[in-house]
C-alpha atoms as a PDB file:
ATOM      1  CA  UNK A   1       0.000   0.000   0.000  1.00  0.00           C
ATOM      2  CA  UNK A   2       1.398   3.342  -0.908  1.00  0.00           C
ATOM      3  CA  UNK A   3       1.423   6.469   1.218  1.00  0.00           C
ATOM      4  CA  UNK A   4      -0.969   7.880  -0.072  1.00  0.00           C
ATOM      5  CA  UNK A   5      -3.395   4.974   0.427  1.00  0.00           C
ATOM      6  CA  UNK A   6      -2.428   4.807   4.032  1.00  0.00           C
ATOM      7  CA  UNK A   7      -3.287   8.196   4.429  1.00  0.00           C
ATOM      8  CA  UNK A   8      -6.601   7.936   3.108  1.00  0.00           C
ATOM      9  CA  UNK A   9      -7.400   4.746   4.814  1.00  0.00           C
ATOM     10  CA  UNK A  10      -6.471   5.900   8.153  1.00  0.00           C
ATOM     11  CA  UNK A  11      -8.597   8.956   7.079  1.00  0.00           C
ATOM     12  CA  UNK A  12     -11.432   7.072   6.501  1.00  0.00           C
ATOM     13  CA  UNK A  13     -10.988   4.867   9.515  1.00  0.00           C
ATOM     14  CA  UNK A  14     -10.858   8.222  11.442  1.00  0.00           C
ATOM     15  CA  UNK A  15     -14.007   9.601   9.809  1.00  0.00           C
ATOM     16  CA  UNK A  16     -15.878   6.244  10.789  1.00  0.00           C
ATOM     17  CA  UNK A  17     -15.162   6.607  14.111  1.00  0.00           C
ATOM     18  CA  UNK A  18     -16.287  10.290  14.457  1.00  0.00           C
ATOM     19  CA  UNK A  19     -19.593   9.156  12.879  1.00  0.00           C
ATOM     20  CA  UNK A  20     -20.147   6.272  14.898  1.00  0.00           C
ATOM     21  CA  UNK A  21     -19.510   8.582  18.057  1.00  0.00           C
ATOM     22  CA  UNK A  22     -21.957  10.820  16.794  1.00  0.00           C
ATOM     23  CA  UNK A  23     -24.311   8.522  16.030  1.00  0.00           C
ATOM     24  CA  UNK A  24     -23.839   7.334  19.940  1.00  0.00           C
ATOM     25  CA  UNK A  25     -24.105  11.229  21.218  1.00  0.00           C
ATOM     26  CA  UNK A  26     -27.560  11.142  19.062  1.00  0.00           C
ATOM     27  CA  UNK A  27     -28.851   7.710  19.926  1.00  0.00           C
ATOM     28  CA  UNK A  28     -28.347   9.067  24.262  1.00  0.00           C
ATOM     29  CA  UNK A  29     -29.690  12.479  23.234  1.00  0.00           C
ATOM     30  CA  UNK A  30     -32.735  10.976  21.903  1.00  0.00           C
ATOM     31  CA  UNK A  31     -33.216   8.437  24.945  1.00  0.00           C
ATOM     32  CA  UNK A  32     -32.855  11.474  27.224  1.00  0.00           C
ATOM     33  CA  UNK A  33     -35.698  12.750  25.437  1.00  0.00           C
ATOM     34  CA  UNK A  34     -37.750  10.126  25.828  1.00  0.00           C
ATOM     35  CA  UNK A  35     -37.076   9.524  29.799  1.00  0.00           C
ATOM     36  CA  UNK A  36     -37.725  13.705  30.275  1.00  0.00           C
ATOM     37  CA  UNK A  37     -40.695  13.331  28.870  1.00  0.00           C
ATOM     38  CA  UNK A  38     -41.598   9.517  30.752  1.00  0.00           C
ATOM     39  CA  UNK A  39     -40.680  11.484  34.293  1.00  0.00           C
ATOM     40  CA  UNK A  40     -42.540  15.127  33.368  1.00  0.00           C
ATOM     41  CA  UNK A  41     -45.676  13.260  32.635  1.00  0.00           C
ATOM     42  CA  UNK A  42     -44.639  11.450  36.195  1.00  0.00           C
ATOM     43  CA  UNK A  43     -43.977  14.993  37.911  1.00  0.00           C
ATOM     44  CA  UNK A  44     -46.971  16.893  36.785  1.00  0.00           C
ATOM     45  CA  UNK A  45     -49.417  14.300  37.467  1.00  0.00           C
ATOM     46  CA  UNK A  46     -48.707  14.098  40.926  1.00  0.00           C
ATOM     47  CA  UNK A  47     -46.496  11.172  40.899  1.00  0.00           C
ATOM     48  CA  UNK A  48     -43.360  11.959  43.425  1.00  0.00           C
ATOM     49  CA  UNK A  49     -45.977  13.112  46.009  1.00  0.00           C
ATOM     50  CA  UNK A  50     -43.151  13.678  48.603  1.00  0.00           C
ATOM     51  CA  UNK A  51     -41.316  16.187  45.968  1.00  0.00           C
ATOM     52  CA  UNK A  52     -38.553  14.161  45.596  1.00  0.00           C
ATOM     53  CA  UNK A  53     -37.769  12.150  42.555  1.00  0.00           C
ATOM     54  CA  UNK A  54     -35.523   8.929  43.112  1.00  0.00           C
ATOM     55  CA  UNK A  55     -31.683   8.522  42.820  1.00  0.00           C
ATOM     56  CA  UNK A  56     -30.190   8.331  39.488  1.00  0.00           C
ATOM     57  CA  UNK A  57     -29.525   4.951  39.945  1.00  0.00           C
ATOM     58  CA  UNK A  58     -33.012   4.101  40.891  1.00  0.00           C
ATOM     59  CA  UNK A  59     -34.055   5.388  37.669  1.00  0.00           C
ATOM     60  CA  UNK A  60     -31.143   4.169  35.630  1.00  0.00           C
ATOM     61  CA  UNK A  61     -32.535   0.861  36.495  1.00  0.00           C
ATOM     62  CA  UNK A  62     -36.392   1.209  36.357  1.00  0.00           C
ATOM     63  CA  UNK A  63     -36.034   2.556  32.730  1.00  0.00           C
ATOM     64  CA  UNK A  64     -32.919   0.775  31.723  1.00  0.00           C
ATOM     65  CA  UNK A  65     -30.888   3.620  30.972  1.00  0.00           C
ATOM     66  CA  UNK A  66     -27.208   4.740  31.349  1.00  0.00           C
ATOM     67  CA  UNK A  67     -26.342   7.117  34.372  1.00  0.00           C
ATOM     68  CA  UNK A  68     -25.572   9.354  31.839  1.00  0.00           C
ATOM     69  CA  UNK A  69     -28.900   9.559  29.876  1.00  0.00           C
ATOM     70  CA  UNK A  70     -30.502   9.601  33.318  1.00  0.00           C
ATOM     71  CA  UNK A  71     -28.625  12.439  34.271  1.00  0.00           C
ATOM     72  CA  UNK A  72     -29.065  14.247  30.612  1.00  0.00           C
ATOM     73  CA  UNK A  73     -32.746  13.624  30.836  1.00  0.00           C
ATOM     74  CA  UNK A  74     -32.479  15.486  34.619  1.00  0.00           C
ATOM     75  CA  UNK A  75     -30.741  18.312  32.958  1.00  0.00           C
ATOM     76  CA  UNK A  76     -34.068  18.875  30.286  1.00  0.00           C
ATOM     77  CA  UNK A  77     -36.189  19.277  33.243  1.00  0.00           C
ATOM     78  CA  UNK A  78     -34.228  21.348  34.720  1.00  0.00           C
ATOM     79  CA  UNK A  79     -33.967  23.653  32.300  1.00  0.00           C
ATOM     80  CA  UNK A  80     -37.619  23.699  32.252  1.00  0.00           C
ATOM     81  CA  UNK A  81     -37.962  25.360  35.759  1.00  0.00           C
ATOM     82  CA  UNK A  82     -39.245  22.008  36.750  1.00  0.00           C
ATOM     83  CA  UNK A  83     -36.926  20.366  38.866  1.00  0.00           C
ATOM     84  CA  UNK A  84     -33.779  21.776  40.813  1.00  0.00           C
ATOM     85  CA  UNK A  85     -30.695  19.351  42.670  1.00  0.00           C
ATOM     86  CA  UNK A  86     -30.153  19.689  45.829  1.00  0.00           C
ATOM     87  CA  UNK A  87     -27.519  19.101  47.908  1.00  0.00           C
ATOM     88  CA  UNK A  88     -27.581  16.261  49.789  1.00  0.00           C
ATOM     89  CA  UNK A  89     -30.980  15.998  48.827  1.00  0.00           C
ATOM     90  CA  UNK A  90     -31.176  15.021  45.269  1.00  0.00           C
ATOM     91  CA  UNK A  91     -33.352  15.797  42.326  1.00  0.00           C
ATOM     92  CA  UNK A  92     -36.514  17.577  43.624  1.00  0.00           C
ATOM     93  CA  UNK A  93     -40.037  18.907  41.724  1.00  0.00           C
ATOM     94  CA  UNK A  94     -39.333  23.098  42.275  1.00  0.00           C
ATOM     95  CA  UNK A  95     -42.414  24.006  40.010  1.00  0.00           C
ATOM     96  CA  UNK A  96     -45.873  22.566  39.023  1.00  0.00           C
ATOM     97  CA  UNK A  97     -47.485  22.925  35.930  1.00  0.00           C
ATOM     98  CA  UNK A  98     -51.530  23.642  35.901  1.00  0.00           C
ATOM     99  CA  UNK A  99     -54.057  21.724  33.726  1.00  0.00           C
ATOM    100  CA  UNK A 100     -55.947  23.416  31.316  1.00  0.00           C
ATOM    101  CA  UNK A 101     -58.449  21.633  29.481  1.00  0.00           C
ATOM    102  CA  UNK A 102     -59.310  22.222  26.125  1.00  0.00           C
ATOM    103  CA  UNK A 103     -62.424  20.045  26.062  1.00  0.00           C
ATOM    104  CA  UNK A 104     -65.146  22.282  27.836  1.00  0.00           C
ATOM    105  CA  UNK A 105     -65.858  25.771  27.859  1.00  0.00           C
ATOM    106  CA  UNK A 106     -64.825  27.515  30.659  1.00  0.00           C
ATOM    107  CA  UNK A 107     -63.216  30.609  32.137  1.00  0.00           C
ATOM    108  CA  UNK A 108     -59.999  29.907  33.691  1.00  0.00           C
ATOM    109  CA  UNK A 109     -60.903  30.709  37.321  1.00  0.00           C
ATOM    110  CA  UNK A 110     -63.444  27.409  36.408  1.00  0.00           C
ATOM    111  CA  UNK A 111     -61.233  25.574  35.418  1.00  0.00           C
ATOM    112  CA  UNK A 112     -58.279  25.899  38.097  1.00  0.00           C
ATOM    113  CA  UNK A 113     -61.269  26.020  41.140  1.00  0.00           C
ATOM    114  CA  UNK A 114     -58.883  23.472  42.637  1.00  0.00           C
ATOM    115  CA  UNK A 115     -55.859  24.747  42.672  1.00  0.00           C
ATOM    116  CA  UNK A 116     -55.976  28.408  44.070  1.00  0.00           C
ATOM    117  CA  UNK A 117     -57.483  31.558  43.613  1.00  0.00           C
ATOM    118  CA  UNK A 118     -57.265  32.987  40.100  1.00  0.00           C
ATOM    119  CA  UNK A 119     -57.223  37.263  40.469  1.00  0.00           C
ATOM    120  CA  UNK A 120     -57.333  39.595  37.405  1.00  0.00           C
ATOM    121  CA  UNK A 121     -55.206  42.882  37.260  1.00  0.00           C
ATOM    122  CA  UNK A 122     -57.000  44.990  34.759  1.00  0.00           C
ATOM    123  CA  UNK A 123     -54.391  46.745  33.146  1.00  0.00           C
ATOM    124  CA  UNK A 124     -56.707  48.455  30.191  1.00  0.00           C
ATOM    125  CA  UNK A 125     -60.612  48.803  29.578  1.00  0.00           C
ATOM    126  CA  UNK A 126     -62.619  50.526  27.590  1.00  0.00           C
ATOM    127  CA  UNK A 127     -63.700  51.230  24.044  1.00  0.00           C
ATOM    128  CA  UNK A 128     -61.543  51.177  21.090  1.00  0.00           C
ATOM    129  CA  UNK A 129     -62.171  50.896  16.874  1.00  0.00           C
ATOM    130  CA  UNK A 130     -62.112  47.502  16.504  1.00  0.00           C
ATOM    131  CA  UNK A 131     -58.768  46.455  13.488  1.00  0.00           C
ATOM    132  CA  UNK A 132     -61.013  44.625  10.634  1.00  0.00           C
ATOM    133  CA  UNK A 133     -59.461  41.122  11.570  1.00  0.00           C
ATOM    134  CA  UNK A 134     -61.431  41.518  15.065  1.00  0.00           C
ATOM    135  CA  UNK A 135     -64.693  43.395  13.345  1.00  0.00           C
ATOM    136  CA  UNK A 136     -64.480  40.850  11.069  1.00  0.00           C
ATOM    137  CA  UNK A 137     -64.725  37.463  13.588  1.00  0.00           C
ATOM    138  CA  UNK A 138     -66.918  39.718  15.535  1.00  0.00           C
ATOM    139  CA  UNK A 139     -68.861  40.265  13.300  1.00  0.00           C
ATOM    140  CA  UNK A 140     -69.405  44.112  13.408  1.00  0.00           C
ATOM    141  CA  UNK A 141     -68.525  47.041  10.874  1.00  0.00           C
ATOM    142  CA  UNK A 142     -64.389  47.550  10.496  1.00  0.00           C
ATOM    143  CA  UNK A 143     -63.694  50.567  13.214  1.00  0.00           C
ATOM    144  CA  UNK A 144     -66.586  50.220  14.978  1.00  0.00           C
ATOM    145  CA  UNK A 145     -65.985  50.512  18.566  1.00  0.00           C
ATOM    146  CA  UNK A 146     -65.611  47.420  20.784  1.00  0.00           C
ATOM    147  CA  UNK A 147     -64.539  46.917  24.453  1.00  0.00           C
ATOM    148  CA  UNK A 148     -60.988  46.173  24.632  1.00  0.00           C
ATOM    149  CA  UNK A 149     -59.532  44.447  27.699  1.00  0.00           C
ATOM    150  CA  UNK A 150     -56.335  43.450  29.073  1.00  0.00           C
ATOM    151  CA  UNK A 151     -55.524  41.445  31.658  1.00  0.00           C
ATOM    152  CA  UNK A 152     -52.679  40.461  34.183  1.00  0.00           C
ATOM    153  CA  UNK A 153     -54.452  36.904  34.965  1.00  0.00           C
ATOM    154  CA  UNK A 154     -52.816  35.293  38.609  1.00  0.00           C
ATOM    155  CA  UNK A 155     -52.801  31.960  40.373  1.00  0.00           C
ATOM    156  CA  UNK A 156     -51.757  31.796  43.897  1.00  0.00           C
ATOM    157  CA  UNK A 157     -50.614  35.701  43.266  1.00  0.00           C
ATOM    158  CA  UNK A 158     -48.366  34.205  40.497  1.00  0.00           C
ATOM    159  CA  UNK A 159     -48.887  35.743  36.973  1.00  0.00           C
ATOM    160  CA  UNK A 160     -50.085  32.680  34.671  1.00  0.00           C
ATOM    161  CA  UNK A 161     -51.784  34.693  31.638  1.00  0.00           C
ATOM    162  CA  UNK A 162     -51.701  37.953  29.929  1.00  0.00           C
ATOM    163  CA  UNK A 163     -55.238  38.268  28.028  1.00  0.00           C
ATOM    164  CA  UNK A 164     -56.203  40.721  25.304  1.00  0.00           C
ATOM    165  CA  UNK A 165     -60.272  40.757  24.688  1.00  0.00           C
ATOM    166  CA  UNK A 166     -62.420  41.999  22.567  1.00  0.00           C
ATOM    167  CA  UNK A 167     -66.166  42.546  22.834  1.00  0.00           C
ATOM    168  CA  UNK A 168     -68.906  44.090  21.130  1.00  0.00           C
ATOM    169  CA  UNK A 169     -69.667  47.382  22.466  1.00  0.00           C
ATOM    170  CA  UNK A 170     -73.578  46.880  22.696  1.00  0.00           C
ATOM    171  CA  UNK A 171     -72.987  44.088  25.130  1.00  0.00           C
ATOM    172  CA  UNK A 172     -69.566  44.946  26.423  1.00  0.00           C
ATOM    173  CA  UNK A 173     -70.367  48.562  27.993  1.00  0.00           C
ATOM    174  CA  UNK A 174     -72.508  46.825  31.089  1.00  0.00           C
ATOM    175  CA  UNK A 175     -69.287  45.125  32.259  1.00  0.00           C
ATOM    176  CA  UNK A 176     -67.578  48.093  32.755  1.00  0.00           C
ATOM    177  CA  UNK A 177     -69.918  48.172  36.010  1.00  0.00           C
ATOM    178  CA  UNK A 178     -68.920  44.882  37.342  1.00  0.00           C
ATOM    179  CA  UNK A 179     -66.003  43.291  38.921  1.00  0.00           C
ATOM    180  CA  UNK A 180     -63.746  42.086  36.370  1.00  0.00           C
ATOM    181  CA  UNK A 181     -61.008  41.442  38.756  1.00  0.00           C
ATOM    182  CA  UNK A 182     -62.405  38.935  40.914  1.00  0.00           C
ATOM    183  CA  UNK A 183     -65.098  37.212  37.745  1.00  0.00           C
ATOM    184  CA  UNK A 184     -64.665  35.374  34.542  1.00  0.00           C
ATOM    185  CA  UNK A 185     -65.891  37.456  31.830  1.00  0.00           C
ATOM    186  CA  UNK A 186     -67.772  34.049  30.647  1.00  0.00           C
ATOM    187  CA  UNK A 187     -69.936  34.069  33.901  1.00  0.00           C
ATOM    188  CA  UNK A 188     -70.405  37.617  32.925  1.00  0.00           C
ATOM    189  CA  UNK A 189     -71.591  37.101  30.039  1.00  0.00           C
ATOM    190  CA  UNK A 190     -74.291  34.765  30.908  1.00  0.00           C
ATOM    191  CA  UNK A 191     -75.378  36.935  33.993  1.00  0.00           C
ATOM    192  CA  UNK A 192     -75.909  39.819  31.020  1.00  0.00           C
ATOM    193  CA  UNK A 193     -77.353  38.841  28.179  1.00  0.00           C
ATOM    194  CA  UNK A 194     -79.527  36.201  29.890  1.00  0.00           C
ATOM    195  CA  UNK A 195     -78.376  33.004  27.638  1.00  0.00           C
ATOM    196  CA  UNK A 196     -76.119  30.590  27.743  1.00  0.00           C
ATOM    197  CA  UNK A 197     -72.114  30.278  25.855  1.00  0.00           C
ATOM    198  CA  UNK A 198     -72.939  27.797  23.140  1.00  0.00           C
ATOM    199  CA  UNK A 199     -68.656  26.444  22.110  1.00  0.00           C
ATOM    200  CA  UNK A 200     -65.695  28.365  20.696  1.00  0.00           C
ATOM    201  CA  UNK A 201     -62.940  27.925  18.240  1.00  0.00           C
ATOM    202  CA  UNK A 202     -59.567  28.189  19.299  1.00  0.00           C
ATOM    203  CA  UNK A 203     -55.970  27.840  18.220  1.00  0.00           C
ATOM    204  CA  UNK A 204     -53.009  27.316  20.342  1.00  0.00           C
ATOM    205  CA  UNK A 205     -49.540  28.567  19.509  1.00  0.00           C
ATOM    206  CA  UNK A 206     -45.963  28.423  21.304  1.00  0.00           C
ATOM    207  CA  UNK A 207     -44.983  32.451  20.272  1.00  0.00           C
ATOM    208  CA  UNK A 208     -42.170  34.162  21.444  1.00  0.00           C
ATOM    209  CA  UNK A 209     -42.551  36.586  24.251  1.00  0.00           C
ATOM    210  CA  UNK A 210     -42.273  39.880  22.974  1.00  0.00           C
ATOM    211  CA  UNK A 211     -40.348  42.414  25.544  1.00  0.00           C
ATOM    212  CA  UNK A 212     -43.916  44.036  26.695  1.00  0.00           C
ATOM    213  CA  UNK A 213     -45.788  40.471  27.224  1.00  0.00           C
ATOM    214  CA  UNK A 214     -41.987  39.079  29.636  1.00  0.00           C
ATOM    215  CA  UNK A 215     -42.119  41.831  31.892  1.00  0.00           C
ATOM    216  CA  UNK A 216     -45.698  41.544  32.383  1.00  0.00           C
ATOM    217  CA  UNK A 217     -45.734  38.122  32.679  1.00  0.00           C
ATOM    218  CA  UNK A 218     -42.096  37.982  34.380  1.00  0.00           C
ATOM    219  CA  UNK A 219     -40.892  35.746  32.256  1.00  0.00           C
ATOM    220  CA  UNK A 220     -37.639  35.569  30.696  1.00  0.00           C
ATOM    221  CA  UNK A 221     -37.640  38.303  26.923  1.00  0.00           C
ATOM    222  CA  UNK A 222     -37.957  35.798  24.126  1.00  0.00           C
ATOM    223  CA  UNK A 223     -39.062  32.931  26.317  1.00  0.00           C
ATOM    224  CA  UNK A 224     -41.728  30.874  24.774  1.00  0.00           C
ATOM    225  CA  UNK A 225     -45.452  31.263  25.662  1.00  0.00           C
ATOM    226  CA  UNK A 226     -48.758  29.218  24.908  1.00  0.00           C
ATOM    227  CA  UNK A 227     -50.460  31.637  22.762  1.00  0.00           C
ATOM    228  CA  UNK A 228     -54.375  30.455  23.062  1.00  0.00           C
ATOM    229  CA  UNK A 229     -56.950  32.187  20.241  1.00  0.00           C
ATOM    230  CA  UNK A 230     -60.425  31.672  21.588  1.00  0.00           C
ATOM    231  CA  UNK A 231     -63.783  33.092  19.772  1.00  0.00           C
ATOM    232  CA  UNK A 232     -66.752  32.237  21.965  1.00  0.00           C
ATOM    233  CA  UNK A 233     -70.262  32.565  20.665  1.00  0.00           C
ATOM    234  CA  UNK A 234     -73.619  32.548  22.350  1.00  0.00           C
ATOM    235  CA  UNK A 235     -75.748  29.703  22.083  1.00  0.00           C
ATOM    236  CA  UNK A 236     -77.560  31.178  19.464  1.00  0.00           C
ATOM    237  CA  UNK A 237     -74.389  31.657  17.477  1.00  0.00           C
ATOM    238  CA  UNK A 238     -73.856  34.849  17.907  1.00  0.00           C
ATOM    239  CA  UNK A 239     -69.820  36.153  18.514  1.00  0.00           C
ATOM    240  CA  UNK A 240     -69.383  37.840  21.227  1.00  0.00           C
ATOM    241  CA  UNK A 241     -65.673  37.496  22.979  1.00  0.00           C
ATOM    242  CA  UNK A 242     -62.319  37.055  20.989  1.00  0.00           C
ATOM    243  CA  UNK A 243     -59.494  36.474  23.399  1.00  0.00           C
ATOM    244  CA  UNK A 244     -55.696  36.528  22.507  1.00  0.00           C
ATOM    245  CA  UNK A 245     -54.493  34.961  25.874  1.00  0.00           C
ATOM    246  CA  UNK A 246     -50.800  33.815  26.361  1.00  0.00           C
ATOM    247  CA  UNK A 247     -50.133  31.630  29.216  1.00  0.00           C
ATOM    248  CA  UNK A 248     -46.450  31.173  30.618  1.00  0.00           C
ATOM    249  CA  UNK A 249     -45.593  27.754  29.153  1.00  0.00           C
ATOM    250  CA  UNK A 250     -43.780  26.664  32.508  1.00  0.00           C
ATOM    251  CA  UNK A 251     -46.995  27.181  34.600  1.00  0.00           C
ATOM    252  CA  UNK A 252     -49.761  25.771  32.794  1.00  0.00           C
ATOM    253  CA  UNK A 253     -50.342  22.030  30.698  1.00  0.00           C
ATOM    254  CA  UNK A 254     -53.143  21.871  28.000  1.00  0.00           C
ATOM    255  CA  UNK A 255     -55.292  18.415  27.925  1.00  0.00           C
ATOM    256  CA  UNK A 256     -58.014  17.199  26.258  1.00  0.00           C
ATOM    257  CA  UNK A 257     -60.769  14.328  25.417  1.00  0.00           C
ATOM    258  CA  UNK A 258     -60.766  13.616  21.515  1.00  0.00           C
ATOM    259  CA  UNK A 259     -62.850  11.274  20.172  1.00  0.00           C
ATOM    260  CA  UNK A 260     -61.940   9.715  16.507  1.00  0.00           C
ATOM    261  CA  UNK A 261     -64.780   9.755  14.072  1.00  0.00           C
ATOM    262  CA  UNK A 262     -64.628   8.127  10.613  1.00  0.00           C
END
């Protein structure tokens, strides 16, 4: 074999070996993955009830893992705000995650009854010329006035949401008599035009938080937030609340029923 052959063998033997250990980074990488996501469904549903997850050996062994994908797999959570190592202590749960679901219609202080006290910080209300993508959902003339809110939505005193609303004016003016920091606009609603919320469409998003929406929401600028569009109608199909609500992704869990139909 020449010189030159030996130098392109050995530099092919090199480049095998650089593949294969790539191909070993990416095959760990992707079973971290898959444990973070085994022990966050574990974590959020309640499952280390005395906030402390087991030993890294423990868990290397109850999902057959290295100590290394184990640990890897610690490191996604952590970096999700959700868990925290302590010393002498271990691995503990340092944040929980709220369920939302996405399979009834309900106002969010409904929907987390049973996990605190949801407060509202109205930050803006009153009327405004409505931009023709919300006259046009709404279903009103393009700079007519609606009722714009917005809203500093807490849990426990911690900010969850920021919501943007928008209402028509013929139905929105009575609520600027009632207490929209302690009520769900949906109950609202209801109480004023005498009939029931029939369903709404919505949309959900992971956006970017823009600099306005982080400080509000104190979350980190550019962090990613659940961005949920909601249009509600009346029973009798009538529009009558479009919401542009984004939640802090580390705080809150969306869930839902679905039912396949052929």
């Amino acid at each position: 074999m020449s010189p030159a052959d030996r130098i392109r063998d050995h530099a092919g033997q090199g480049a095998t070996t650089v593949a294969a250990h790539r191909a070993r980074r990416r095959l760990r990488a992707d079973r971290a993955r898959q444990l973070a996501d085994l022990l966050r469904h574990q974590l959020l549903a309640g499952g280390f009830p005395d906030g402390a997850l087991p030993h890294e050996t423990t868990l290397a062994t109850d999902y057959s893992a290295s100590r290394n994908t184990v640990r890897q797999a610690l490191d996604l959570l952590r970096a999700e705000g959700l868990v925290e190592r302590l010393p002498g202590v271990g691995t503990v749960v340092v944040a929980q995650k709220y369920p939302h679901g996405l399979d009834r219609l309900m106002g969010l202080a409904e929907t987390l009854r049973e996990h605190g006290h949801v407060t509202n910080e109205v930050r803006t209300v009153g009327p405004a010329p409505a931009p023709s993508p919300v006259a046009d959902r709404l279903h009103v003339p393009p700079g007519t006035d609606v009722l714009y809110i917005e809203r500093l939505r807490r849990l426990n005193g911690l900010p969850l949401s920021l919501d943007l609303t928008y209402i028509p004016l013929d139905i929105g003016t009575a609520l600027l008599s009632e207490d929209l920091e302690n009520t769900d606009i949906f109950r609202l609603l209801e109480t004023l035009t005498g009939r029931h919320l029939g369903h709404a469409e919505i949309s959900l998003e992971a956006v970017n938080a823009d600099a306005h929406s982080a400080a509000v929401l104190q979350a980190p600028r550019g962090a990613a937030v659940l961005m949920l569009e909601r249009l509600t109608y009346l029973a009798d199909g009538r529009p009558v609340d479009l919401e542009f609500i984004r939640f802090r992704g580390d705080r809150i869990s969306m869930s839902g029923l679905l039912h396949r139909s052929l």
